[in-house]
Protein backbone atom coordinates (compact mmCIF):
# COMPACT_ATOMS: atom_id res chain seq x y z
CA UNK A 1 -9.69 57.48 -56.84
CA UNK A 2 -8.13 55.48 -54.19
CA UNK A 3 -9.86 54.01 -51.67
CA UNK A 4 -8.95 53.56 -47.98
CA UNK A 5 -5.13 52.07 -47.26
CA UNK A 6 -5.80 48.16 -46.53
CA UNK A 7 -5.34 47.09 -42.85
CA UNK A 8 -1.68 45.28 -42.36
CA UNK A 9 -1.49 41.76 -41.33
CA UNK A 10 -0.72 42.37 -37.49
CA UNK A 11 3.28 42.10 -37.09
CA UNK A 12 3.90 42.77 -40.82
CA UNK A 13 6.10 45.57 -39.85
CA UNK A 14 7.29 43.93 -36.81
CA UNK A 15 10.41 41.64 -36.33
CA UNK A 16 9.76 38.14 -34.52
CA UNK A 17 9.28 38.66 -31.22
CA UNK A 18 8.26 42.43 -31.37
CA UNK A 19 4.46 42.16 -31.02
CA UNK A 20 4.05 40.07 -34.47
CA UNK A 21 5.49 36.79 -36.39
CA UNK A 22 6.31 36.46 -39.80
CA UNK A 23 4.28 33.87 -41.61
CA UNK A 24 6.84 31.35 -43.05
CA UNK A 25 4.18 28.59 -43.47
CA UNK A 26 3.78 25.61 -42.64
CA UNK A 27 6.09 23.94 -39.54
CA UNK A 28 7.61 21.29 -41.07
CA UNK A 29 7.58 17.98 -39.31
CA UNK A 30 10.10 17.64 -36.85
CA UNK A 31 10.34 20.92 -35.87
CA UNK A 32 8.92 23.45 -33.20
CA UNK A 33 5.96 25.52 -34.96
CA UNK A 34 8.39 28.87 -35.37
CA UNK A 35 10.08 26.51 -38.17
CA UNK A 36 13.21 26.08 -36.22
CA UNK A 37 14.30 22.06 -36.32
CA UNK A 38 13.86 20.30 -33.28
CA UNK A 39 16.72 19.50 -31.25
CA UNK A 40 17.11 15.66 -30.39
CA UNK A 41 15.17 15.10 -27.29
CA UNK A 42 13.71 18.94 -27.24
CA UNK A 43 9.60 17.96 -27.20
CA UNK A 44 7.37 19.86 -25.45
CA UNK A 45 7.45 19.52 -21.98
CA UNK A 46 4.29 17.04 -20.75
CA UNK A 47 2.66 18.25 -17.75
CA UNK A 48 0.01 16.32 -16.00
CA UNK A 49 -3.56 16.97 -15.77
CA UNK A 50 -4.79 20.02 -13.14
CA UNK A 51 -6.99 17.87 -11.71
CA UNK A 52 -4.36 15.41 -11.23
CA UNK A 53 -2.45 18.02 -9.21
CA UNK A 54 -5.10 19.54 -7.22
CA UNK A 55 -5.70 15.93 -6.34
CA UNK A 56 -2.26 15.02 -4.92
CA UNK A 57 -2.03 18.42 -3.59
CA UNK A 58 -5.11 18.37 -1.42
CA UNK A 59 -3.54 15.09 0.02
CA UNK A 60 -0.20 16.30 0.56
CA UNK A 61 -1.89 19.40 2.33
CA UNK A 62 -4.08 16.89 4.46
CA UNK A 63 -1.10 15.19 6.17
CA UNK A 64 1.05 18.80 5.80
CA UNK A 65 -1.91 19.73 8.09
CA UNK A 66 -2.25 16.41 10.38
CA UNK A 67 0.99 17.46 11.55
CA UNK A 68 1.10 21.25 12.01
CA UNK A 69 -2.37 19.81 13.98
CA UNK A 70 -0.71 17.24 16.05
CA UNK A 71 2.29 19.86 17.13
CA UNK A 72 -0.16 22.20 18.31
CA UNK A 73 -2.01 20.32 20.29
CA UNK A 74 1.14 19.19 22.09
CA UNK A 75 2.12 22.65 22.95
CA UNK A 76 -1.42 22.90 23.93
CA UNK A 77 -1.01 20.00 26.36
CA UNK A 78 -3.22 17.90 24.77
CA UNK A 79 -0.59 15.18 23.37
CA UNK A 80 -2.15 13.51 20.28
CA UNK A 81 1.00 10.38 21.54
CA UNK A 82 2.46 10.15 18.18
CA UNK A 83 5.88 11.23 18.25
CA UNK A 84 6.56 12.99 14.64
CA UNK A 85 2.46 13.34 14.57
CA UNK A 86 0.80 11.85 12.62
CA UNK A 87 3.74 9.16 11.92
CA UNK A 88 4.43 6.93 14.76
CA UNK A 89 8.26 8.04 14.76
CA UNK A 90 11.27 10.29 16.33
CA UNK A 91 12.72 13.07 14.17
CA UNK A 92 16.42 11.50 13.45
CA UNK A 93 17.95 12.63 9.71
CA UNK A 94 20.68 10.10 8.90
CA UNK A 95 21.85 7.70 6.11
CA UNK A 96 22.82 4.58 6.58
CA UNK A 97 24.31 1.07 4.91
CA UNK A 98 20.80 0.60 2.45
CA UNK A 99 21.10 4.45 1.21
CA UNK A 100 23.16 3.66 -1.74
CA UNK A 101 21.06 0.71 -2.77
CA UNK A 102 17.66 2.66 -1.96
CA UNK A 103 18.75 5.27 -4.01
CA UNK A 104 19.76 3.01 -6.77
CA UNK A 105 16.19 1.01 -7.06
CA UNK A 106 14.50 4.02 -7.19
CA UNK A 107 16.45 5.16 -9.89
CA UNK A 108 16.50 2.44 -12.29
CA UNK A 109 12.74 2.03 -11.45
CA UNK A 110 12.01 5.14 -12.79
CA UNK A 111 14.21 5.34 -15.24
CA UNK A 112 13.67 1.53 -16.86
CA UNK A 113 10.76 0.29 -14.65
CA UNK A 114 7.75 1.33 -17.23
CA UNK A 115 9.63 0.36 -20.34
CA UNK A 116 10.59 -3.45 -18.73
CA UNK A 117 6.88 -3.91 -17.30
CA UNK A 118 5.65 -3.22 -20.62
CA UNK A 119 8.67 -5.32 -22.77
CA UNK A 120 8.93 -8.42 -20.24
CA UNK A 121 6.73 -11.43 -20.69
CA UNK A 122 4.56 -12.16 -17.93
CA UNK A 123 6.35 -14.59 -15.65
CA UNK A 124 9.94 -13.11 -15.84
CA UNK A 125 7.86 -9.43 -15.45
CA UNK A 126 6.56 -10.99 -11.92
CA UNK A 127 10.20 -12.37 -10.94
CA UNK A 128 11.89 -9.35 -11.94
CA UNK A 129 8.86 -7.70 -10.10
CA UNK A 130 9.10 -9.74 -6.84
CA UNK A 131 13.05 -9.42 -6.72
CA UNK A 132 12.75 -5.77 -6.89
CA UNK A 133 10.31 -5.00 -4.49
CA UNK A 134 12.44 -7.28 -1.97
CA UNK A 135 15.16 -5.32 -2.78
CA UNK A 136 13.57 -1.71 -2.20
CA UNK A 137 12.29 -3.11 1.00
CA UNK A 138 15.78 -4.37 2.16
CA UNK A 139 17.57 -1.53 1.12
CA UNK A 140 15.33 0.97 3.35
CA UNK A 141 15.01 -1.22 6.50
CA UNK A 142 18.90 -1.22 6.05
CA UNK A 143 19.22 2.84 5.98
CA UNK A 144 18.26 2.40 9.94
CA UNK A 145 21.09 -0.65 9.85
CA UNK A 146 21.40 -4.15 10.16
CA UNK A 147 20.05 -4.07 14.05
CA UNK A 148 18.39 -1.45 14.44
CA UNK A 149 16.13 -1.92 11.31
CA UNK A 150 15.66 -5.94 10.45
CA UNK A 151 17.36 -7.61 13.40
CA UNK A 152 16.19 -6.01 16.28
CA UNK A 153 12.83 -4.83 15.14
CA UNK A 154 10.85 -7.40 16.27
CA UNK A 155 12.58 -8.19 19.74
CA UNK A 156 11.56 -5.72 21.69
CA UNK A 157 9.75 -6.15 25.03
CA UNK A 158 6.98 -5.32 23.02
CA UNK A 159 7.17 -7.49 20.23
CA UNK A 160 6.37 -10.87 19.35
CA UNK A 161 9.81 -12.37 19.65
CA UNK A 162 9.42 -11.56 23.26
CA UNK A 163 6.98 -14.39 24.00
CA UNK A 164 8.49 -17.26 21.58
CA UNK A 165 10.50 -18.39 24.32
CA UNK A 166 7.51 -18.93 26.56
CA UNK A 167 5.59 -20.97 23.88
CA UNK A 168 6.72 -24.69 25.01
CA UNK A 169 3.29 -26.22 24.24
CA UNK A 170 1.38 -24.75 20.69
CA UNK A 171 -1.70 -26.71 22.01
CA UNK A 172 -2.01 -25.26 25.59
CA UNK A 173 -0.75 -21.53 24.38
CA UNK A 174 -3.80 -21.55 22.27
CA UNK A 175 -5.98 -22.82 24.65
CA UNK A 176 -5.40 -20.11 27.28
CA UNK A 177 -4.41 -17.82 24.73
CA UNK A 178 -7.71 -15.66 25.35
CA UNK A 179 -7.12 -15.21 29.20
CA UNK A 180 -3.61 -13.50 28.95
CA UNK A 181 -5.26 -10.67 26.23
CA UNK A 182 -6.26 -8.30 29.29
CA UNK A 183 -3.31 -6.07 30.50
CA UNK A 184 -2.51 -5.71 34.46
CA UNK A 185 -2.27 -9.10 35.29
CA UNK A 186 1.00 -10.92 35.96
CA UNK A 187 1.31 -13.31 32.62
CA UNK A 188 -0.54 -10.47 30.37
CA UNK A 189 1.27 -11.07 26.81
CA UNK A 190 3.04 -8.14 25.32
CA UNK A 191 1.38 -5.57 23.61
CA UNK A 192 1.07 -6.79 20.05
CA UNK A 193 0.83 -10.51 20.99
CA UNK A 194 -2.41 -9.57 23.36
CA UNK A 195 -3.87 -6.95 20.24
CA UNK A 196 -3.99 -9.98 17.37
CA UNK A 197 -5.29 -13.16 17.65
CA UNK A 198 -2.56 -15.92 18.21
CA UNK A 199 -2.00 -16.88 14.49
CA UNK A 200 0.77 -13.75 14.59
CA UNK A 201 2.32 -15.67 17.40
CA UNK A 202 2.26 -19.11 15.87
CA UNK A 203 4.38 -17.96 12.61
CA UNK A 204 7.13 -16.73 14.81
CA UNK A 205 7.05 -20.00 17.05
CA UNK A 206 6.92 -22.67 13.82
CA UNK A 207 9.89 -20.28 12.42
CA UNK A 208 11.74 -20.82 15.90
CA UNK A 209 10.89 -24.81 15.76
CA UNK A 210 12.31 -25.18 11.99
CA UNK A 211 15.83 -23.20 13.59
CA UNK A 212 15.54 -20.45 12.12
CA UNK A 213 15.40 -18.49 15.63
CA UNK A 214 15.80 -14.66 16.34
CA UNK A 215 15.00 -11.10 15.08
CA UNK A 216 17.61 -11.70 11.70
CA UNK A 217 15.26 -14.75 10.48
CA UNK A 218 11.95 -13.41 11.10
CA UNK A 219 12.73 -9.79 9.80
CA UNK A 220 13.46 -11.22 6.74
CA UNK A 221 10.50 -13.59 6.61
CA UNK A 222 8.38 -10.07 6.94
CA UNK A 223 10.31 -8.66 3.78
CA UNK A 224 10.29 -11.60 1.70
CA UNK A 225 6.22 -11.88 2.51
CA UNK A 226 5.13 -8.10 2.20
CA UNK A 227 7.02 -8.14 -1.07
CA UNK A 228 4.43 -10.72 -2.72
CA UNK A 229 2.21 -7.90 -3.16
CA UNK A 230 4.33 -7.10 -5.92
CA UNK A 231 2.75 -9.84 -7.20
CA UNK A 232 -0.71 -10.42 -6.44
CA UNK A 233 -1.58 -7.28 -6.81
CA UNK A 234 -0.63 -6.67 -10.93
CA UNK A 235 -1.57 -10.68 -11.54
CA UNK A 236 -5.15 -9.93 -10.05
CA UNK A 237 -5.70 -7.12 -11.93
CA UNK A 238 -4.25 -8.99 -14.72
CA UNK A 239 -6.97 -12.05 -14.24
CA UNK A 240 -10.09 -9.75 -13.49
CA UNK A 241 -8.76 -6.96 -16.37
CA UNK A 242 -6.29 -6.31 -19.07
CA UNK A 243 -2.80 -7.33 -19.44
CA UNK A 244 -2.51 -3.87 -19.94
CA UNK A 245 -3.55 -2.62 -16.81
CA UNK A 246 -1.55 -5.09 -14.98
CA UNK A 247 1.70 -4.05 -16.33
CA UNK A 248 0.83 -0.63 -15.52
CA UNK A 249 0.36 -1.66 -12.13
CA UNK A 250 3.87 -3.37 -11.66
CA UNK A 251 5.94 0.07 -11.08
CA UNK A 252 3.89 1.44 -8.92
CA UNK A 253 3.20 -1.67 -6.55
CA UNK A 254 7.28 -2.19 -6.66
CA UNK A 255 8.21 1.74 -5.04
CA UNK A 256 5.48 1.50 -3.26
CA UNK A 257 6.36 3.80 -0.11
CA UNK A 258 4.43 1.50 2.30
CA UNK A 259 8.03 -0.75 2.41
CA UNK A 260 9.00 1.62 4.65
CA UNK A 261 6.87 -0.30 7.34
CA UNK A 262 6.95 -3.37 5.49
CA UNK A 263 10.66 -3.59 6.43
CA UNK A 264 10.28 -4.81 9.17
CA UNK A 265 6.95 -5.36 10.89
CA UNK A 266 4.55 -8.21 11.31
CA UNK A 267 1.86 -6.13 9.20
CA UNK A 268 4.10 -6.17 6.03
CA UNK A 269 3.97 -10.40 6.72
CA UNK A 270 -0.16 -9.99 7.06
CA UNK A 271 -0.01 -8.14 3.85
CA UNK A 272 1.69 -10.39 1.94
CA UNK A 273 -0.50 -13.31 2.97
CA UNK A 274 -3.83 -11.71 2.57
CA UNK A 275 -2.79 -10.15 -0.90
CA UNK A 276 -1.47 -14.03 -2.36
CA UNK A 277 -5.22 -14.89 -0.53
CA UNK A 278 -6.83 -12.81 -2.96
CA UNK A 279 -4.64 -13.59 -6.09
CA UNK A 280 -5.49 -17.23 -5.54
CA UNK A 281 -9.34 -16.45 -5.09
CA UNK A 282 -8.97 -14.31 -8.23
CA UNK A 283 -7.35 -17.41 -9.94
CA UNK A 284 -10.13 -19.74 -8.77
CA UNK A 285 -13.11 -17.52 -10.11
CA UNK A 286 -11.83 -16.94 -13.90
CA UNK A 287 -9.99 -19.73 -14.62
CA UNK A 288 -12.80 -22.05 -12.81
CA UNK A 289 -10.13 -23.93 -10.88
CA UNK A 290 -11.38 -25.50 -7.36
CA UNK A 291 -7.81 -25.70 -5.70
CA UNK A 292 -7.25 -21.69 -6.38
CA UNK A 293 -10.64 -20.77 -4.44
CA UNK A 294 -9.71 -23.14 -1.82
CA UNK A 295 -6.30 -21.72 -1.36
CA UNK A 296 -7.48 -18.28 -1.43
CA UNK A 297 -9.76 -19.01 1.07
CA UNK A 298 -7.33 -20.44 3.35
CA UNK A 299 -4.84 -17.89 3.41
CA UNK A 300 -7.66 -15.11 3.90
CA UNK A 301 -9.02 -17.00 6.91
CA UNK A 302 -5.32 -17.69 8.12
CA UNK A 303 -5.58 -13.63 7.90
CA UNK A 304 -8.31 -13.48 9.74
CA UNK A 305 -6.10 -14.91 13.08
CA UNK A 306 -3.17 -12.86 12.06
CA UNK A 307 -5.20 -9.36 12.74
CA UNK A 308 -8.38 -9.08 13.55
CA UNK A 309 -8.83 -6.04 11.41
CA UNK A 310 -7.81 -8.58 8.34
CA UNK A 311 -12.40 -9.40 8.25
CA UNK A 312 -11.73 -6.16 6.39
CA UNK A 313 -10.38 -7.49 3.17
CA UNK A 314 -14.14 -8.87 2.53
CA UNK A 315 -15.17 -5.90 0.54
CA UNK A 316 -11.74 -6.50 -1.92
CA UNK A 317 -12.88 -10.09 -2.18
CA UNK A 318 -16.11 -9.35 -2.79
CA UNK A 319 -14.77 -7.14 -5.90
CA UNK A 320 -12.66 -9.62 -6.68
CA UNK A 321 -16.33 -11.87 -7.32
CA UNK A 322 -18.47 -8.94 -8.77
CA UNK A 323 -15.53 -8.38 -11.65
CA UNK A 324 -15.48 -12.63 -12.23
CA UNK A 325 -18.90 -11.75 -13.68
CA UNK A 326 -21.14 -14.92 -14.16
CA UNK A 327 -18.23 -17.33 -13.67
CA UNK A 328 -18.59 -16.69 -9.69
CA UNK A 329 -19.48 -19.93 -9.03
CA UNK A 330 -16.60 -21.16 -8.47
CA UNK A 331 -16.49 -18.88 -5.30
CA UNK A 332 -18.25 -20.79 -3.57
CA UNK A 333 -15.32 -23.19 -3.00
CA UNK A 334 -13.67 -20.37 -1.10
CA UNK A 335 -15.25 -21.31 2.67
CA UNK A 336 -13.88 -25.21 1.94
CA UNK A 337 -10.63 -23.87 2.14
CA UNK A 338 -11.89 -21.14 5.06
CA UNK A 339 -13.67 -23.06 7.38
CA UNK A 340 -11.17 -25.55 8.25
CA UNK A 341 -9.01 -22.53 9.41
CA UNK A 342 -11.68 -21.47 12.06
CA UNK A 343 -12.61 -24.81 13.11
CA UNK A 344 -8.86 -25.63 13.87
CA UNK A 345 -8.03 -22.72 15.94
CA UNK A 346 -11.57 -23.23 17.80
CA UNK A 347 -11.02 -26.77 18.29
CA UNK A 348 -7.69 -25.41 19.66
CA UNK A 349 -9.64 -23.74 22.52
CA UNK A 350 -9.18 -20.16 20.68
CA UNK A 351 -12.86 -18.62 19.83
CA UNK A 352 -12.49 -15.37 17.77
CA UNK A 353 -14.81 -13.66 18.92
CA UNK A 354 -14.16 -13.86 22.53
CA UNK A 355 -10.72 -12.90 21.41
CA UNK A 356 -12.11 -9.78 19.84
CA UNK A 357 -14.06 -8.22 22.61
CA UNK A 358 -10.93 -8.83 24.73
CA UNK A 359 -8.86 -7.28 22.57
CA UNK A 360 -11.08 -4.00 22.32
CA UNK A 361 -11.10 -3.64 26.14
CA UNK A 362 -6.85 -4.10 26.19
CA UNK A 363 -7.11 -1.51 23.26
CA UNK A 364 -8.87 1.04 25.61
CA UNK A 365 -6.50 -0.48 28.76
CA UNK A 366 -3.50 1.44 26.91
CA UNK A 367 -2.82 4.75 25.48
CA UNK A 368 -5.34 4.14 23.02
CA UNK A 369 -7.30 5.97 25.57
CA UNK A 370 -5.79 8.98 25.51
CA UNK A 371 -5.41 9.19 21.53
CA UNK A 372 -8.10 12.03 20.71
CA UNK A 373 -10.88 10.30 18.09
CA UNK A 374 -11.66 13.57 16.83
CA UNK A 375 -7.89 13.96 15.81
CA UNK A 376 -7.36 10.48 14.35
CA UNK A 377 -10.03 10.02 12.40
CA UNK A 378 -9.19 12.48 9.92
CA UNK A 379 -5.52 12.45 10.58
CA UNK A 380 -5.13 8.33 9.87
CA UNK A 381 -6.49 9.40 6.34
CA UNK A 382 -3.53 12.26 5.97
CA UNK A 383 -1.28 8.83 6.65
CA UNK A 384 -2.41 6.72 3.56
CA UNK A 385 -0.82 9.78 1.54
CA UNK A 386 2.41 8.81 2.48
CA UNK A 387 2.09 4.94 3.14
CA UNK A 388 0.38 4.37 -0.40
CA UNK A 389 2.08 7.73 -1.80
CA UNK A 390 0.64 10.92 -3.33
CA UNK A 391 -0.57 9.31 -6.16
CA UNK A 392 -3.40 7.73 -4.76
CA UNK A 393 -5.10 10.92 -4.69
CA UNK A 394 -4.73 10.62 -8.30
CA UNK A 395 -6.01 7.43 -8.86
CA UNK A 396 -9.09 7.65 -6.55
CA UNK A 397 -10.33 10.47 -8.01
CA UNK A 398 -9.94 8.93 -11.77
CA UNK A 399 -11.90 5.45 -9.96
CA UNK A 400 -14.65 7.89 -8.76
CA UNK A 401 -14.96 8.82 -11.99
CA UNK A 402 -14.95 5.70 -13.84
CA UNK A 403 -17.05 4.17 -11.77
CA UNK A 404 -19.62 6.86 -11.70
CA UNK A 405 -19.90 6.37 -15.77
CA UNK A 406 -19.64 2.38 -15.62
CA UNK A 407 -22.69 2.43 -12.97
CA UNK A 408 -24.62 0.78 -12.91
CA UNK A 409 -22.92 -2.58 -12.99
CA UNK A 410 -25.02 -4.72 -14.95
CA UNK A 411 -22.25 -6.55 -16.79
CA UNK A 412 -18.62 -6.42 -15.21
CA UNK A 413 -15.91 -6.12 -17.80
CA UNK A 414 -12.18 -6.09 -17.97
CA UNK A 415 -12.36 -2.34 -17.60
CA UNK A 416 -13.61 -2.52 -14.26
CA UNK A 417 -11.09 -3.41 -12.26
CA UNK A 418 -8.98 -0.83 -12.37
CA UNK A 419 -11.23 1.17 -10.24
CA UNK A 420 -13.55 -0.97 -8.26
CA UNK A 421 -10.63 -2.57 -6.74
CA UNK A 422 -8.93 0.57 -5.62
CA UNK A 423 -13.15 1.53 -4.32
CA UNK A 424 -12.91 -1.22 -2.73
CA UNK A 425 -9.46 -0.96 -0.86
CA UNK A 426 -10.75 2.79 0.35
CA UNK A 427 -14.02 1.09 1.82
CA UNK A 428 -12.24 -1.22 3.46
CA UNK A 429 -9.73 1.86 4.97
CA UNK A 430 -12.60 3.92 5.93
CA UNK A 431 -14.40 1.07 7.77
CA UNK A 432 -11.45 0.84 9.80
CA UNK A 433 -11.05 4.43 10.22
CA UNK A 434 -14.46 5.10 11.01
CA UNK A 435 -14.52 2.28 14.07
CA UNK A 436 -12.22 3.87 16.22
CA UNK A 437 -9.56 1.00 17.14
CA UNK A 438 -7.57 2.19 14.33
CA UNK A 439 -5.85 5.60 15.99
CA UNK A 440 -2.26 6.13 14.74
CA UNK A 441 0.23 4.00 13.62
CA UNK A 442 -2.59 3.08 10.40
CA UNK A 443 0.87 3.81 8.13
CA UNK A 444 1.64 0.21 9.17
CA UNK A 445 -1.66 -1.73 10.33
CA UNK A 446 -3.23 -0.73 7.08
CA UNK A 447 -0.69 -2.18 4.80
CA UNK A 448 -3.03 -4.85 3.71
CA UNK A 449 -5.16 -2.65 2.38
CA UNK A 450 -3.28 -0.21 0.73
CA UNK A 451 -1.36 -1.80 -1.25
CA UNK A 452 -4.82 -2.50 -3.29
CA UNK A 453 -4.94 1.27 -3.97
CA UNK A 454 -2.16 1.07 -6.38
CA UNK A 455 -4.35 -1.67 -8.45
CA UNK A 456 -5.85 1.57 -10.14
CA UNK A 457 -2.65 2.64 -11.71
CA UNK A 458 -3.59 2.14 -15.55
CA UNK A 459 -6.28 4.93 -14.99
CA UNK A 460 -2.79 7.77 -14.73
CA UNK A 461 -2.17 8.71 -18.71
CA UNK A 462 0.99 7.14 -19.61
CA UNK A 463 2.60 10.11 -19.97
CA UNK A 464 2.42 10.74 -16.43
CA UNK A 465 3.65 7.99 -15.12
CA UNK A 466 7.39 8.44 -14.50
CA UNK A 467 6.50 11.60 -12.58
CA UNK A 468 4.15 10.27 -10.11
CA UNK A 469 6.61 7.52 -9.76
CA UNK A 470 9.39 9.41 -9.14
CA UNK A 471 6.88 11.17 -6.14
CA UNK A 472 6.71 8.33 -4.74
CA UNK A 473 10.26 7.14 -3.92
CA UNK A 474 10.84 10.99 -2.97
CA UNK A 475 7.85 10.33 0.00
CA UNK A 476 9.42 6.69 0.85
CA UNK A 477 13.30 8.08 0.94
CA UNK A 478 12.28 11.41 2.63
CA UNK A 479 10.76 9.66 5.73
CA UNK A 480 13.25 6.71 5.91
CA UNK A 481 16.30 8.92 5.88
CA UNK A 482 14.48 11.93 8.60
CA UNK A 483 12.79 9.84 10.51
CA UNK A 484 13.11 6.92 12.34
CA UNK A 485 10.03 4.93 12.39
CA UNK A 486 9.37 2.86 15.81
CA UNK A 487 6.01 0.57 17.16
């Protein structure tokens, strides 16, 4: 008697493709699992994590709605005095003589960057490193031209240039520096001479004294400063973590969008000095050497009377002591290279303090005034998307993470720094945000601090990285070439 017909394996009867496959065991290697060989260079396609996306997305959407925001309240008549809101800039698509070049760094970034930061021993890796980032810098300050973006950036009735010509005695400039900080009076000093404490000032006058005079000389001082980020900020990581992580890091702090501001303004020259400032501390705390606290120390006080918002980069040095673990002694050496800084200015006849409660009441003599707080505070957040790039929505939400599973922080390891330096960058951002004298124009007066964001770069998988790279030099070339960026 037969029994019931057995059940057919499902497609048994049907051709490939038809509902069914035909089992032709197992794929061998090399080849896609059908059984069909592999094609040179035909792997499956690598996307990166949904969170990851959602991540950069939300941030991209933040600053997509910053500026819908900021054009609506215009036609509203209720100006949020940003031109191209929330940038600081006038809508003006062009090219110009650094296009070619721009184009070409970001390429060969992407294409070889990785590979070389991972190949390269350490030393050449920071040349090649430093050389680059001057280059990507250069190249987009030179898509607005030769005047209009290097030379002539800084000589504007507004700028510090302005005043060098004025400064015939250091000593008595910084001695009455404090009573020209107030607008409406007849010797008031321009507007970003009165909003920083004199030390700004003084690096354009010593340039001027050593001959090298004019906008030309000191836009190029800016670049060649803000591009020892490139630097500091991978060796850092690489003294408080992994060599690892610090190569990862290189990339990223090399396309780093932010040069858009860098080249040229005085803030890319702050970054630059604060960022060595906290190499050198990191130097003096793991390596227990005196002379690398001390230096450290200098340059972040020297910060501290370039921009007063510079206090700032305390909670970054205070990582930068929390990761060195039990060899933070050494720290200690850091105010024997600070407090000579403060007593020299204040034996100059320039107190800081004075100078800051000055500078809060210029700050509200202007159009700061008129810039809604309700607006900015939110809105300066949509501009770290596009000064630091996209991806450090990515890499702030992978800190978050690590740091909620490393907490708490009983013994600081090389893991750590990946993501309590990046923390420690977005405390230091939200501080300023939070205080009110930071409304618009953050893209460029918070260059110090993001460039620290991009310290968190080994937590994207490697796979990823080319991809968020390549997002980033799309964010710095899209701006540079539509807009023209002003202050």
């Amino acid at each position: 008697m037969n029994g019931p017909p057995r059940r057919r394996p499902p497609g048994a009867d049907s051709p490939p493709g038809a509902g069914g496959t035909l089992h032709r065991g197992p794929a061998r290697a090399g080849s896609h699992p059908g059984g069909r060989p592999r094609a040179p260079g035909d792997t499956p396609r690598h996307r990166p994590a949904r969170a990851d996306l959602i991540a950069a997305a939300a941030a991209i959407g933040l600053f997509a709605v910053a500026a819908v925001t900021g054009g609506l309240l215009h036609l509203w008549g209720r100006p949020v005095h940003a031109s191209a809101a929330p940038l600081f800039a006038q809508w003006l698509p062009h090219v110009g003589p650094g296009t070619p070049l721009a184009l070409l760094v970001a390429a060969l970034v992407w294409w070889r960057g990785p590979a070389l930061a991972a190949r390269l021993t350490w030393r050449p890796l920071l040349a090649v490193s430093y050389a680059t980032a001057v280059a990507w810098t250069l190249s987009l300050a030179l898509v607005d031209g030769w005047q209009r973006g290097i030379a002539g950036r800084l000589t504007t009735p507004f700028e510090y240039l302005d005043e060098v010509p004025g400064v015939t005695d250091i000593p008595a400039m910084l001695a009455g520096f404090s009573g020209r900080i107030l607008d409406l009076q007849p010797d008031s000093w321009t507007t970003h001479v009165s909003g920083h404490p004199p030390g700004a000032l003084l690096v354009f006058v010593w340039l001027d004294r050593i001959g090298l005079s004019g906008g030309g000389w000191a836009g190029v001082l800016c670049i060649l400063a803000a591009a020892l980020v490139a630097v500091a900020v991978p060796h850092t990581v690489r003294l408080l973590g992994t060599d690892e992580a610090a190569r990862a890091v290189v990339p990223f702090v090399v396309l780093f969008p932010g040069a858009v501001w860098s080249g040229v303004s005085a803030d890319g020259l702050f970054a630059g000095v604060t960022a060595t400032g906290v190499a050198l501390l990191a130097y003096g705390v793991i390596r227990g050497r005196a002379v690398g606290a001390v230096a450290g120390g200098a340059l972040l006080a020297f910060g501290c009377y370039l921009s007063y918002g510079l206090v700032l980069m305390a909670p970054i040095a205070l990582a930068v002591v929390v990761l060195a673990g039990r060899r933070w002694r050494t720290a200690g050496w850091v105010f024997v290279g600070a407090v000579p800084v403060a007593a020299a200015f204040t034996a100059a006849g320039f107190w800081w303090p004075t100078g800051y409660h000055l500078v809060i009441e210029r700050y509200y003599q202007g159009i700061a005034s008129e810039r809604a707080y309700g607006y900015w505070v939110w809105a300066d957040l949509a501009l770290v998307v596009v000064a630091a790039g996209p991806v450090v929505a990515v890499i702030l939400r992978r800190a978050v993470l690590a740091g909620r599973q490393a907490l708490p922080l009983r013994q600081p390891g090389a893991a750590h720094a990946t993501w309590l330096l990046p923390l420690a960058a977005t405390v230091a951002i939200l501080a300023a945000d939070l205080s009110g004298y930071s409304k618009a124009e953050v893209e460029r007066i918070w260059l110090p601090f993001t460039g620290w964001l991009l310290a968190g770069a080994a937590l994207i998988p490697p796979a990823d990285r080319r991809g968020w790279l390549a997002a980033q030099a799309a964010v710095a070339l899209t701006i540079n070439h539509l807009l023209l960026t002003v202050w």
